[in-house]
C-alpha atoms as a PDB file:
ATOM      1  CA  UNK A   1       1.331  21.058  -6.197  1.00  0.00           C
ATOM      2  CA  UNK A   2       3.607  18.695  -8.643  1.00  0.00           C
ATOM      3  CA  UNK A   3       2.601  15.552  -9.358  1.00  0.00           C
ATOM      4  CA  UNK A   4       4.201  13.390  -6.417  1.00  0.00           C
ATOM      5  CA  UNK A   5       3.663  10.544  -3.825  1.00  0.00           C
ATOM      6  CA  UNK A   6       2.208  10.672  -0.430  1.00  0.00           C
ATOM      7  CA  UNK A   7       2.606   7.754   2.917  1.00  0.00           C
ATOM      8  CA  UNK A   8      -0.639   8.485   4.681  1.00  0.00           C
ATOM      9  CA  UNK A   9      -0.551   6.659   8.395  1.00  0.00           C
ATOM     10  CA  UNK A  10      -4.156   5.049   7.621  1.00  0.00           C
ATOM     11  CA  UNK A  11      -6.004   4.688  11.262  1.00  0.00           C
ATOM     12  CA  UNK A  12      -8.121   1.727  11.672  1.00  0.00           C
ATOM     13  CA  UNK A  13     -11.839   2.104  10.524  1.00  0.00           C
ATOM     14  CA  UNK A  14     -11.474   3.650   7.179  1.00  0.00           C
ATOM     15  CA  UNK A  15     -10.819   1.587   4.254  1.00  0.00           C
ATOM     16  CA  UNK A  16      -8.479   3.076   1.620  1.00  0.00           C
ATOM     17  CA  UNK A  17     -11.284   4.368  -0.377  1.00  0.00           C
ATOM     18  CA  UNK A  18     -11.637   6.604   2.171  1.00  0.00           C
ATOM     19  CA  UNK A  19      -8.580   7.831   2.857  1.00  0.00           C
ATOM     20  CA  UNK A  20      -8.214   8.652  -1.121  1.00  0.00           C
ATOM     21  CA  UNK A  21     -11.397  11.054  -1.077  1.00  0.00           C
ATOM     22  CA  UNK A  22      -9.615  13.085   2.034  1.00  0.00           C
ATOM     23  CA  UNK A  23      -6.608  13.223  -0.096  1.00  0.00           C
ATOM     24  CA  UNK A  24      -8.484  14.541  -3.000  1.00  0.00           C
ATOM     25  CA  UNK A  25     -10.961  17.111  -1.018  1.00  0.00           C
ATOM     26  CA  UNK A  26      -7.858  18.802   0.935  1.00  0.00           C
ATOM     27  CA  UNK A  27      -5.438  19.048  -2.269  1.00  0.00           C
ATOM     28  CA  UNK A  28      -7.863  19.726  -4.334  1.00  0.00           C
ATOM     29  CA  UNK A  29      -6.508  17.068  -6.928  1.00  0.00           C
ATOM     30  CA  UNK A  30      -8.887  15.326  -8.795  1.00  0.00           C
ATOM     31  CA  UNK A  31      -6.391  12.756  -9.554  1.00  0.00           C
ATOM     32  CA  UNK A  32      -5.516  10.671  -6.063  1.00  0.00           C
ATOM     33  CA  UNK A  33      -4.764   6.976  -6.009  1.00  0.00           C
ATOM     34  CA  UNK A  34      -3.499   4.577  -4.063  1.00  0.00           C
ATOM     35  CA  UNK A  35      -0.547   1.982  -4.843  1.00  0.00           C
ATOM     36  CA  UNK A  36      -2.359  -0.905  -2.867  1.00  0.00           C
ATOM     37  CA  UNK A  37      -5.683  -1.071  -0.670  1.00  0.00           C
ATOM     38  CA  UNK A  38      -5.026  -2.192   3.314  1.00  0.00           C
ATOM     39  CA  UNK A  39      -7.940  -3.757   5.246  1.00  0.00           C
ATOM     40  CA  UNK A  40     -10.367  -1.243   6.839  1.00  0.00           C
ATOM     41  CA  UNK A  41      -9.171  -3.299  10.123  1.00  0.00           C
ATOM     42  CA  UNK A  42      -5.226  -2.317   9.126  1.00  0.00           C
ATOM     43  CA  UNK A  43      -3.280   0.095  10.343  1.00  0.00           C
ATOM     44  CA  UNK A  44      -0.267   2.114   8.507  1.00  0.00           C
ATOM     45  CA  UNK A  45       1.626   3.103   5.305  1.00  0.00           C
ATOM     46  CA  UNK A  46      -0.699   3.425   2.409  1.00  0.00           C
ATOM     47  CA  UNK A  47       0.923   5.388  -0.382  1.00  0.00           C
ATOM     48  CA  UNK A  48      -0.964   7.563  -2.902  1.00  0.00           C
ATOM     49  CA  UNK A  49       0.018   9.224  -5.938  1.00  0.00           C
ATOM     50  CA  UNK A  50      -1.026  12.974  -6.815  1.00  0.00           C
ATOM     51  CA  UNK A  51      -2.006  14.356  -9.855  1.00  0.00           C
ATOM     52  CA  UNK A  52       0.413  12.939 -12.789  1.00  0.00           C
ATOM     53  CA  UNK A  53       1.988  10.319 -10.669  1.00  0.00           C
ATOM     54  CA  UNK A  54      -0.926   8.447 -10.910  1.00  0.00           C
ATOM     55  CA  UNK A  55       0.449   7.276 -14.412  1.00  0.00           C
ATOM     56  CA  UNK A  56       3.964   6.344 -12.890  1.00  0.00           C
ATOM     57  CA  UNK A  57       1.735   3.438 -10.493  1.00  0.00           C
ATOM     58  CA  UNK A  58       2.752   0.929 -12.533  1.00  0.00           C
ATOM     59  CA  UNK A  59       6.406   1.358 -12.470  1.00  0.00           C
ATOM     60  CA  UNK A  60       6.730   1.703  -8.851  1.00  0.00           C
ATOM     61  CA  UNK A  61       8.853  -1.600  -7.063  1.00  0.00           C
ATOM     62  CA  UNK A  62       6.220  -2.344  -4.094  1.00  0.00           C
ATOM     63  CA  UNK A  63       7.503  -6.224  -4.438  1.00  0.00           C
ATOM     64  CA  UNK A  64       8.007  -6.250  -1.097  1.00  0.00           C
ATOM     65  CA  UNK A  65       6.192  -5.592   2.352  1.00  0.00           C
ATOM     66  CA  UNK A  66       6.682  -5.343   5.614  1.00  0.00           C
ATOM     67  CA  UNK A  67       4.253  -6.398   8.422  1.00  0.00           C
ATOM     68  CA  UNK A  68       3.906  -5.871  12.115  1.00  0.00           C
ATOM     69  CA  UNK A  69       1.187  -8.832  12.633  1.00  0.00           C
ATOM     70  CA  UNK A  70      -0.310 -10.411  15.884  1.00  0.00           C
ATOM     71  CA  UNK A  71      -1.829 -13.535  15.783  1.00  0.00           C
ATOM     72  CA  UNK A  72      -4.483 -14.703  18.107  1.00  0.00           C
ATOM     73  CA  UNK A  73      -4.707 -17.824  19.120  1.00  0.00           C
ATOM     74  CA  UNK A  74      -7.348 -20.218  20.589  1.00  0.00           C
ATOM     75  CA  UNK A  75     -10.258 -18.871  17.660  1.00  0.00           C
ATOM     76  CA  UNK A  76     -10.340 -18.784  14.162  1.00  0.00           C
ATOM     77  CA  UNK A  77     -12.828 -16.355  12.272  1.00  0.00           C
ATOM     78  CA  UNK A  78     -14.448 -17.069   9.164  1.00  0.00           C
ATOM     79  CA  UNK A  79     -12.325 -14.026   8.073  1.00  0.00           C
ATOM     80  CA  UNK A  80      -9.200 -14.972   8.912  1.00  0.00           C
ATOM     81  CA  UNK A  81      -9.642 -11.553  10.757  1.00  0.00           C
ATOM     82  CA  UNK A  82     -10.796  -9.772  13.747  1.00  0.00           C
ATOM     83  CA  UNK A  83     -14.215  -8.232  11.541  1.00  0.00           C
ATOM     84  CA  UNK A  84     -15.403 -12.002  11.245  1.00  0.00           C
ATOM     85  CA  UNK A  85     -17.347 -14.467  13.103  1.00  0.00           C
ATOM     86  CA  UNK A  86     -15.851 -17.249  15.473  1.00  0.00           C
ATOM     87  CA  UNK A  87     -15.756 -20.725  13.754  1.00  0.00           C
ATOM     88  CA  UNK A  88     -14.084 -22.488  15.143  1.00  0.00           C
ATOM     89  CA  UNK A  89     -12.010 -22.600  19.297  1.00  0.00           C
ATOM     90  CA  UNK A  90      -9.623 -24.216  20.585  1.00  0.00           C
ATOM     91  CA  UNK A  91      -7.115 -24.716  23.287  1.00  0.00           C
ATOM     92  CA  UNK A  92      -3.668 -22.816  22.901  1.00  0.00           C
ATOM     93  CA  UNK A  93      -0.662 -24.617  24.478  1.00  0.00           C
ATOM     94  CA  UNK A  94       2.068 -23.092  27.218  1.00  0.00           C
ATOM     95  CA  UNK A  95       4.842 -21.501  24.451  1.00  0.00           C
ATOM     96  CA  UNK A  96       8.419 -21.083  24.763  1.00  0.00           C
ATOM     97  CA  UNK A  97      10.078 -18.073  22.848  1.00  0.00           C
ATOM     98  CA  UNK A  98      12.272 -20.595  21.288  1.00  0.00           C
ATOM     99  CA  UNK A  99       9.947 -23.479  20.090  1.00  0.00           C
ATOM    100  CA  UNK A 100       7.883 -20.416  18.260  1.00  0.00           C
ATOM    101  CA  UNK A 101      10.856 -19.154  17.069  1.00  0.00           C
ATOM    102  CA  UNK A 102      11.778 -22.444  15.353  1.00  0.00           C
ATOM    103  CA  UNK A 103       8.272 -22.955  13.971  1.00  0.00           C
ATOM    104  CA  UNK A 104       8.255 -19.166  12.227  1.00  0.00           C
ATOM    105  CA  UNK A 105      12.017 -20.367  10.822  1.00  0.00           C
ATOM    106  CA  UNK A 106       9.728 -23.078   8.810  1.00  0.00           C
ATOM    107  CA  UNK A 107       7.370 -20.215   6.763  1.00  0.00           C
ATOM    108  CA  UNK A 108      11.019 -18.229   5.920  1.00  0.00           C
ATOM    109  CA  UNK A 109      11.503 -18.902   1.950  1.00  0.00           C
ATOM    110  CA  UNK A 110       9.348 -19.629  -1.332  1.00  0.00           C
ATOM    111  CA  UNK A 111       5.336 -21.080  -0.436  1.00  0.00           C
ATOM    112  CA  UNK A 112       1.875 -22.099  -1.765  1.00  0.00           C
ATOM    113  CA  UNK A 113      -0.577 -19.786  -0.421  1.00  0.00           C
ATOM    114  CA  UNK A 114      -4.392 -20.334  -1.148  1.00  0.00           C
ATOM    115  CA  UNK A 115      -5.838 -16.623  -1.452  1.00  0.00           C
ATOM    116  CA  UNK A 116      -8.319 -16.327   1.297  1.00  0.00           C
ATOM    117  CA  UNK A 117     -12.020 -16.681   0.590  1.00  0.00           C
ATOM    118  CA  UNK A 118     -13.029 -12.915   2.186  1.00  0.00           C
ATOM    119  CA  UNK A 119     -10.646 -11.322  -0.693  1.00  0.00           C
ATOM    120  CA  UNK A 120     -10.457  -8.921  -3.303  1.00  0.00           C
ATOM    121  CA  UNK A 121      -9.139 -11.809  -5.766  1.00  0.00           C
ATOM    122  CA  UNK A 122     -11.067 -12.426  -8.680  1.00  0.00           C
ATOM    123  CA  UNK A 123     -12.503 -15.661  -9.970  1.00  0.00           C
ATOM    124  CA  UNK A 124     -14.463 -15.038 -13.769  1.00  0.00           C
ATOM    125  CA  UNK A 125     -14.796 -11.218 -12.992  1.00  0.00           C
ATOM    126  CA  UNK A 126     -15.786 -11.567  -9.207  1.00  0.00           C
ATOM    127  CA  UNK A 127     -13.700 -10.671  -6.248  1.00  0.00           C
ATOM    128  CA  UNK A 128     -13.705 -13.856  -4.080  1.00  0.00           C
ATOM    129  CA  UNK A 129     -15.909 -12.152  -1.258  1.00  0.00           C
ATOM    130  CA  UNK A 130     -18.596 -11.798  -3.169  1.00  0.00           C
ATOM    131  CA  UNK A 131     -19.125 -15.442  -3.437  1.00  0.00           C
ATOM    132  CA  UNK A 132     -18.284 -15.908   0.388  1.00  0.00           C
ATOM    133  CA  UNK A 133     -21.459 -13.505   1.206  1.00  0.00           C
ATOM    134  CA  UNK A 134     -23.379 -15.725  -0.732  1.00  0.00           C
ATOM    135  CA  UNK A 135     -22.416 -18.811   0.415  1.00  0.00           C
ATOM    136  CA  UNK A 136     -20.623 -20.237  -2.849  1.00  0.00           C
ATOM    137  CA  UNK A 137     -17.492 -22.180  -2.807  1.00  0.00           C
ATOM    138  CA  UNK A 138     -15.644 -21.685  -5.780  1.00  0.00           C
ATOM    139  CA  UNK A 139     -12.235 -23.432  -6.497  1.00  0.00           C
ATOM    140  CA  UNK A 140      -9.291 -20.908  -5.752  1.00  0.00           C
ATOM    141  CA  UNK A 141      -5.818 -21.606  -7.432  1.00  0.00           C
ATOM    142  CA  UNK A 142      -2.613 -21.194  -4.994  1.00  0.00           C
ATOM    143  CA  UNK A 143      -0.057 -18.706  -5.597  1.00  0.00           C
ATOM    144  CA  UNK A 144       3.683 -18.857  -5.118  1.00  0.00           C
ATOM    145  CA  UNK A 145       4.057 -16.447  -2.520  1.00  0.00           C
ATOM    146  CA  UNK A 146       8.359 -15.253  -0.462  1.00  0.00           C
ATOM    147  CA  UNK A 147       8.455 -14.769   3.171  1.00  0.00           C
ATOM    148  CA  UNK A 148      11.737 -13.299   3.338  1.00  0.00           C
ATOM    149  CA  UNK A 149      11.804 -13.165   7.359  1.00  0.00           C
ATOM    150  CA  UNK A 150       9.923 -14.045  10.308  1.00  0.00           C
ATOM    151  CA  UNK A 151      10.780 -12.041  13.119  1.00  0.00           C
ATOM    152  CA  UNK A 152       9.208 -12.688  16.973  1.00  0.00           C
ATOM    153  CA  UNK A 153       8.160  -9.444  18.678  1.00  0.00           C
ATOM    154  CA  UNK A 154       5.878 -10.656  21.372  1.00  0.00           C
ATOM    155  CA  UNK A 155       5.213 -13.620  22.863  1.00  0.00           C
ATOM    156  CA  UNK A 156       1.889 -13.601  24.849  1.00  0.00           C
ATOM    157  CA  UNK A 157      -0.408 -16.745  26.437  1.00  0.00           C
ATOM    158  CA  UNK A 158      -2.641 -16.658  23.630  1.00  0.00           C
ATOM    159  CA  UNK A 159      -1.094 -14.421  20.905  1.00  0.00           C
ATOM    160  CA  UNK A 160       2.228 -14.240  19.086  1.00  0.00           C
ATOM    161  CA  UNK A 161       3.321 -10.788  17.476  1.00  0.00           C
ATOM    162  CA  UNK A 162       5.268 -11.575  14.616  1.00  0.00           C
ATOM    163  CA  UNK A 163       7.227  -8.696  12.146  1.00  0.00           C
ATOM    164  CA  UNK A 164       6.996 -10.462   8.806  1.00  0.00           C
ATOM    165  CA  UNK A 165       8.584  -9.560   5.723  1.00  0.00           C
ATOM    166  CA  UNK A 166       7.155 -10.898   2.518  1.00  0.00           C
ATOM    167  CA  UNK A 167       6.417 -10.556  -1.190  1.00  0.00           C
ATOM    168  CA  UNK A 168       3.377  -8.450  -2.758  1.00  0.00           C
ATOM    169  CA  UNK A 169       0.370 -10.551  -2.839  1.00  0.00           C
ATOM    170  CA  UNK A 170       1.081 -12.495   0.584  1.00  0.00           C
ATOM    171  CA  UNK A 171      -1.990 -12.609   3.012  1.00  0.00           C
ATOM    172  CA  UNK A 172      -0.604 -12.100   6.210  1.00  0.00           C
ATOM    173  CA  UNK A 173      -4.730 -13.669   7.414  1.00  0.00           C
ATOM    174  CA  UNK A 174      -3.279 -16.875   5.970  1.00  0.00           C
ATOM    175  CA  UNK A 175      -0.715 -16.574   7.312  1.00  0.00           C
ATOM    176  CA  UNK A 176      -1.310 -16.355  10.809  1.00  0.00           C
ATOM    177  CA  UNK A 177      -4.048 -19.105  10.724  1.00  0.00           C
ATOM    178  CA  UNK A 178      -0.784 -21.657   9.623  1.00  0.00           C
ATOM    179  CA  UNK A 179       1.218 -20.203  12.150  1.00  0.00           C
ATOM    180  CA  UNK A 180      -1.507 -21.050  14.923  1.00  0.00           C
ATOM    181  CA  UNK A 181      -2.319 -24.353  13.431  1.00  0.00           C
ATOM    182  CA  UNK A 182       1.562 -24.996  13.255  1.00  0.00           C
ATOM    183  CA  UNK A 183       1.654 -23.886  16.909  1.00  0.00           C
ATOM    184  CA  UNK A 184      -0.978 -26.884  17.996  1.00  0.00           C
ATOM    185  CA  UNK A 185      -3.669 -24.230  17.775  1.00  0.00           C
ATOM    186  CA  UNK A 186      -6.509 -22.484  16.006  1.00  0.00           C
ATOM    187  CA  UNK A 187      -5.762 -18.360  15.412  1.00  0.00           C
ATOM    188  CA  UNK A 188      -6.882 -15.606  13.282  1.00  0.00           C
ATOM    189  CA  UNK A 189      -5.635 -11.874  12.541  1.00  0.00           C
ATOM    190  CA  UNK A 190      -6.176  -9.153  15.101  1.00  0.00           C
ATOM    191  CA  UNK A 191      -4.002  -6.539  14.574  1.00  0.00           C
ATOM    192  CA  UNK A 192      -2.090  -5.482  11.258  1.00  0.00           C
ATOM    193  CA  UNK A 193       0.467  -2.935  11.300  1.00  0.00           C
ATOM    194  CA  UNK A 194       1.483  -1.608   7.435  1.00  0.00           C
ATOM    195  CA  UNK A 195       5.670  -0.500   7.913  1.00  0.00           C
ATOM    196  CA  UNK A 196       6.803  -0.799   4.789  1.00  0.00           C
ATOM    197  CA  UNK A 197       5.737  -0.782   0.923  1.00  0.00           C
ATOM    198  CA  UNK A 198       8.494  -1.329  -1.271  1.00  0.00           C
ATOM    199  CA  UNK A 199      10.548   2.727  -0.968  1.00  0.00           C
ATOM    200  CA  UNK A 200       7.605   3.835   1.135  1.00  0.00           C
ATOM    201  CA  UNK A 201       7.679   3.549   4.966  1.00  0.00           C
ATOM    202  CA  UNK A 202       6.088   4.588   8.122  1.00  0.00           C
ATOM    203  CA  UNK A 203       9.067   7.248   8.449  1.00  0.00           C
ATOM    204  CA  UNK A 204       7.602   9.453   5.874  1.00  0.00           C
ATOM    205  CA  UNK A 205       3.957   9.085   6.358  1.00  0.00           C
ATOM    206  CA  UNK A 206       1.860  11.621   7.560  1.00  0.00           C
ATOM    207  CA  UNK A 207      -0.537  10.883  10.303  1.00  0.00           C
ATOM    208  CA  UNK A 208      -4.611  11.687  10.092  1.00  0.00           C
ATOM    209  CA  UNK A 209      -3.922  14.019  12.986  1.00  0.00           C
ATOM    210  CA  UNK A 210      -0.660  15.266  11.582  1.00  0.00           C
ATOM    211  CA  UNK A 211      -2.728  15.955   8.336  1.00  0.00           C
ATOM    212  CA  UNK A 212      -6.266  17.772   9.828  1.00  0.00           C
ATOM    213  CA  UNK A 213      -3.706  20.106  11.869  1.00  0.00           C
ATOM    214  CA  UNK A 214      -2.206  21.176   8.638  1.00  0.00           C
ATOM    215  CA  UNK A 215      -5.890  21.220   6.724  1.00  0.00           C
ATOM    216  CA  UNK A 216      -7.756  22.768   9.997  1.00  0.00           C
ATOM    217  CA  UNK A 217      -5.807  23.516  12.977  1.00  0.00           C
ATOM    218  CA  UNK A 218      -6.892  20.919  15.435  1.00  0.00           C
ATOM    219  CA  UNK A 219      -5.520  17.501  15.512  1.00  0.00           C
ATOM    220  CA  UNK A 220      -9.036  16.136  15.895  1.00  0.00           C
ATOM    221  CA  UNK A 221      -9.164  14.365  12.305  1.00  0.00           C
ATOM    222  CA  UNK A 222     -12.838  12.809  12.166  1.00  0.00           C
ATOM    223  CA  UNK A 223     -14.641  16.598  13.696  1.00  0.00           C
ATOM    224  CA  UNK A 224     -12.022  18.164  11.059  1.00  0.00           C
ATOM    225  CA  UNK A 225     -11.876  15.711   7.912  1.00  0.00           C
ATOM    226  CA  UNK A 226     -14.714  12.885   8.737  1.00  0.00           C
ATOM    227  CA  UNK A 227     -17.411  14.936  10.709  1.00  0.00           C
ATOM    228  CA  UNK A 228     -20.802  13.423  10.264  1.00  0.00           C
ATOM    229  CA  UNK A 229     -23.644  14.199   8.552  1.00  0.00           C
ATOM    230  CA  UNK A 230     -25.042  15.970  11.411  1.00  0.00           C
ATOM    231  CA  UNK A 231     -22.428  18.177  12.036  1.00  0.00           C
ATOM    232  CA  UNK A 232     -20.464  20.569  10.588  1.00  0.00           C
ATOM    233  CA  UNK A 233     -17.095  20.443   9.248  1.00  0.00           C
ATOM    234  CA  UNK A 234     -14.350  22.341  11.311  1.00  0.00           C
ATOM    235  CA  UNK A 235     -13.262  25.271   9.042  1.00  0.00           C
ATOM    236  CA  UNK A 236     -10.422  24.444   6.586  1.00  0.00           C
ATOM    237  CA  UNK A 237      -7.385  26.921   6.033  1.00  0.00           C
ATOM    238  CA  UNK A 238      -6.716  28.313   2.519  1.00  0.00           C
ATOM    239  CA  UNK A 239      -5.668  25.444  -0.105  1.00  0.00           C
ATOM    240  CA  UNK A 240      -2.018  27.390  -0.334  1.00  0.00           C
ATOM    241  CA  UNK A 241      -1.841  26.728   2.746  1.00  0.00           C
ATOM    242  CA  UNK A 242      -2.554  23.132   3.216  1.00  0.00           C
ATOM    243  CA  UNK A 243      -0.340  22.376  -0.086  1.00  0.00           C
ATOM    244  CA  UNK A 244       2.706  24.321   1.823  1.00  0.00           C
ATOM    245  CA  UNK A 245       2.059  22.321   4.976  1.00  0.00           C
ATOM    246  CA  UNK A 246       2.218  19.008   3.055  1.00  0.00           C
ATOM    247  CA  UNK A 247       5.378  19.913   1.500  1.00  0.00           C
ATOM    248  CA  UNK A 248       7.744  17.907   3.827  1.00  0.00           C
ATOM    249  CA  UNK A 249       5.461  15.022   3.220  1.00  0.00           C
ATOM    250  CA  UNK A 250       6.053  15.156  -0.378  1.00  0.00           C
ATOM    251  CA  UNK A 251       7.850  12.292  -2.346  1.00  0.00           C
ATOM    252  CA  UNK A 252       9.161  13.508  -5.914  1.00  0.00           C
ATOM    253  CA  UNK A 253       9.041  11.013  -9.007  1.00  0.00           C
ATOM    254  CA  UNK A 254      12.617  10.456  -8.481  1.00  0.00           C
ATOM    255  CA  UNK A 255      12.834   9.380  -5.119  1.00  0.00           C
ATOM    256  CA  UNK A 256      10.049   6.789  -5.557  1.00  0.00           C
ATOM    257  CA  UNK A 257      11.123   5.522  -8.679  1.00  0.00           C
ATOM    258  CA  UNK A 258      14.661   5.759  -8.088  1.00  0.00           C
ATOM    259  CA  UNK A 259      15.237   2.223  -8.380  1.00  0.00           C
ATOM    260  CA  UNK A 260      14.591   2.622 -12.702  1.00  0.00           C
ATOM    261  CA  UNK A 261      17.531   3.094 -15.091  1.00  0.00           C
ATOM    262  CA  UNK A 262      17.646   6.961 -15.810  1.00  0.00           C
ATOM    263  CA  UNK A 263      18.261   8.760 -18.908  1.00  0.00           C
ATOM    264  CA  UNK A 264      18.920  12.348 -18.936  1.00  0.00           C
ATOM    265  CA  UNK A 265      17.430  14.261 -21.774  1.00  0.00           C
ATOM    266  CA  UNK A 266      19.192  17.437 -23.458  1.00  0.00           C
ATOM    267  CA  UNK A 267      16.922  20.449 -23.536  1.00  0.00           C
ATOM    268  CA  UNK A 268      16.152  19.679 -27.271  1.00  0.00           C
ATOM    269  CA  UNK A 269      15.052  15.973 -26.804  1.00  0.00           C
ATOM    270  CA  UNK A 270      13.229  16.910 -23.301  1.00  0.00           C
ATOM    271  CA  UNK A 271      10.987  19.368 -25.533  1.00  0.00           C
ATOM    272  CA  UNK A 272      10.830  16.950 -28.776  1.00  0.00           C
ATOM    273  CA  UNK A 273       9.460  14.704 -25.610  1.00  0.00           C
ATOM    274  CA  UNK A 274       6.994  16.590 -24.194  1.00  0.00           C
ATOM    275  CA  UNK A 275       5.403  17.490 -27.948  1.00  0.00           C
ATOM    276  CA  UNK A 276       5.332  14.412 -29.498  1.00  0.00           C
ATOM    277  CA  UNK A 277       5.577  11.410 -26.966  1.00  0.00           C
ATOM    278  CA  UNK A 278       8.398   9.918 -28.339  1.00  0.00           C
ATOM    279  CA  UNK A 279      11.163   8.869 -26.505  1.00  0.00           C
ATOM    280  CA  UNK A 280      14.743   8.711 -27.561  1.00  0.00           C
ATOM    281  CA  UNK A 281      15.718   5.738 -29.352  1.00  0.00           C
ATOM    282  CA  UNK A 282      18.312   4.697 -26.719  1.00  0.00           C
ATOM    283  CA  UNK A 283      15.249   4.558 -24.358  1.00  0.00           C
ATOM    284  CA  UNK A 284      13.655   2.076 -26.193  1.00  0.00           C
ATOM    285  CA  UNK A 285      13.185  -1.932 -27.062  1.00  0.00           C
ATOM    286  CA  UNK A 286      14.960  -2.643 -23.670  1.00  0.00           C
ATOM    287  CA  UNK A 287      13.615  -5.343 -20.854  1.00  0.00           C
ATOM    288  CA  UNK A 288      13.331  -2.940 -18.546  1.00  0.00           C
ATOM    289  CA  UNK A 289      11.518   0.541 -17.779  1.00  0.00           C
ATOM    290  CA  UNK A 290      13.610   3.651 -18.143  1.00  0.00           C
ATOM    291  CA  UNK A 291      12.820   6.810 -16.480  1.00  0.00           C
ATOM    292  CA  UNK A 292      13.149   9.951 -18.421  1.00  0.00           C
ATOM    293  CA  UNK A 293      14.935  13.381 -17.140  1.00  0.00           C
ATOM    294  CA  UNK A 294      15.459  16.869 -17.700  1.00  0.00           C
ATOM    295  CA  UNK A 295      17.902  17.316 -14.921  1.00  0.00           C
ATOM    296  CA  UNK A 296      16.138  16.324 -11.347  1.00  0.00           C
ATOM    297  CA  UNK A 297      13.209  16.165 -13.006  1.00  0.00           C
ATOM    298  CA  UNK A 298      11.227  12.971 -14.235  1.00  0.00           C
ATOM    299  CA  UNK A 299       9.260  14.083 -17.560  1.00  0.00           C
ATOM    300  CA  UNK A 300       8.025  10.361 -17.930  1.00  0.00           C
ATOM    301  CA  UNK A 301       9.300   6.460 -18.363  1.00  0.00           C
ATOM    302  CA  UNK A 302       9.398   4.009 -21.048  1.00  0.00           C
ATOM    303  CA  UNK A 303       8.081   0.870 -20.436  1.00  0.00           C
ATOM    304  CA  UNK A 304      10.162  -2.147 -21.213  1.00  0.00           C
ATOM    305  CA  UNK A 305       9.822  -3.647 -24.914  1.00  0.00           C
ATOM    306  CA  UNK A 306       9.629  -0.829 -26.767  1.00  0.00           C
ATOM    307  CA  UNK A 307       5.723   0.182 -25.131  1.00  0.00           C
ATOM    308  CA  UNK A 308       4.090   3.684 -26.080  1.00  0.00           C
ATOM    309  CA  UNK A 309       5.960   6.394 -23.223  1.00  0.00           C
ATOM    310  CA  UNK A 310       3.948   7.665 -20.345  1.00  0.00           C
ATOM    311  CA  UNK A 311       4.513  11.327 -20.165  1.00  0.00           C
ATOM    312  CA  UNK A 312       4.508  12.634 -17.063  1.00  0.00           C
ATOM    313  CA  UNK A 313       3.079  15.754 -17.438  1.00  0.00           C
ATOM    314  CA  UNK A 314       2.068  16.839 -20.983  1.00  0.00           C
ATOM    315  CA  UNK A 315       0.049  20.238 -19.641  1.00  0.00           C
ATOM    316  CA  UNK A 316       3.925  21.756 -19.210  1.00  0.00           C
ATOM    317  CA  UNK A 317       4.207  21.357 -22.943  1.00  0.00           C
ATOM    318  CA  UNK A 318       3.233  25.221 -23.411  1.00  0.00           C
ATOM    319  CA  UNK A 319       5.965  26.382 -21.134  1.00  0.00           C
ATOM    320  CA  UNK A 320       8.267  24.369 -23.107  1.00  0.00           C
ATOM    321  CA  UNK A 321       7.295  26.058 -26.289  1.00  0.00           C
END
């Protein structure tokens, strides 16, 4: 398999974590990560690099997401989220398409957004939740956050699904509780649909079913790639196999970091690459990353300001010689 990117359509249940040790048992890699966790709650595209892309994580252009949220109104969670406890209820008004329409106009454009308290943000080394399960309040700093669009899907008597597009680092849970409160209301989180990651969509993911048919056979993915501890796993098809079948699912250096200014290497420089590490000196010093190729193929980038290269994949440097 070449080092490359994979959409997984992540199922509700299993946290990212998760999905990243299926990944890795199936391909056999030992080198799987993911671009960006989702809730265990959330549904949808979570991408993961493979082998040597792992490196290239840095450079992709995630900066902006797309959301299919609903809001639930009437109760707000400690959570902000369906996994929490009820703290607080409250009557929800009669709504008019067009009066919530006007009110999710109001969140389109630049905002201060408080990170919620059940997060992974870190305050002096410790991810915010920590302190919520102990009961600590600790002072969290607001963060300039886009919401480039606000787009009504649904409109029921006590929820509102919303398709928002937004900036990395925006909590849709936050979200949601000011759209409620905005609507005369108290609300929370209960559904999260993932559709887009920066390049990555829902178009090229591969579903958990999709995925244990190619590894096993049967589209049942917990007996085939979760089975419990008491039973025993579905038999898997030879890892040749399961690489071929993820082929179409496969997304090359190139197309995920096509966004990068590209410089293509002559046969000499790709090699004096590969050895040594160093990149060409019209690569380098610049404000911005350049990717490095050898016709289609990405060898590795340069980070901006004249950084040390990432090479993509040194190991080829003996087929090179």
């Amino acid at each position: 398999m070449t080092d490359a990117f994979i959409v997984v359509d992540k199922p509700p249940g299993l946290t990212s974590h998760d999905i990243v040790a299926v990944v890795r048992a199936v391909t056999g890699l030992k080198k799987v990560g993911h671009t960006g966790t989702l809730d265990p709650f959330a549904t949808g595209v979570l991408p993961l690099a493979l082998g040597g892309a792992t490196r290239l994580i840095p450079f992709l252009d995630e900066a902006e997401k797309v959301y299919d949220a609903t809001i639930r109104l009437g109760t707000q969670t400690d959570t902000g989220d369906p996994t929490g406890q009820v703290v607080r209820e409250a009557g929800v008004p009669t709504l008019k398409a067009a009066a919530v329409e006007a009110v999710l106009a109001t969140f389109v454009g630049a905002r201060e957004q408080v990170p919620p308290k059940f997060s992974a943000v870190k305050v002096q080394g410790r991810p915010l939740y920590s302190y919520a399960r102990a009961g600590v309040e600790v002072e969290v700093r607001a963060r300039t956050i886009q919401v480039f669009a606000m787009e009504l899907l649904e409109l029921g008597p006590d929820s509102v699904r919303v398709r928002i597009r937004c900036s990395r680092g925006t909590y849709a849970r936050v979200i949601a509780e000011e759209v409620a409160e905005a609507l005369g209301t108290v609300g929370h989180l209960d559904q999260l649909r993932r559709e887009a990651s920066g390049r990555f969509v829902l178009d090229q993911a591969v579903s958990m079913s999709r995925l244990s048919t190619i590894v096993g056979g049967s589209a049942d993915w917990v007996t085939v790639l979760r089975p419990t501890r008491r039973e025993d796993r579905s038999p898997w098809r030879e890892r040749s196999a399961i690489l071929g079948g993820l082929g179409p699912f496969l997304i090359t250096p190139l197309q995920a970091l096509g966004q990068l200014p590209k410089l293509t290497l002559s046969a000499l420089e790709a090699r004096r690459f590969m050895q040594t590490g160093t990149a060409p000196g019209t690569a380098r010093g610049g404000d911005r990353a350049v990717l490095l190729l050898e016709g289609h193929e990405v060898l590795g980038v340069v980070p901006p300001g004249g950084q040390k290269a990432v090479v993509l994949a040194r190991e080829s440097q003996a087929a090179r010689a």
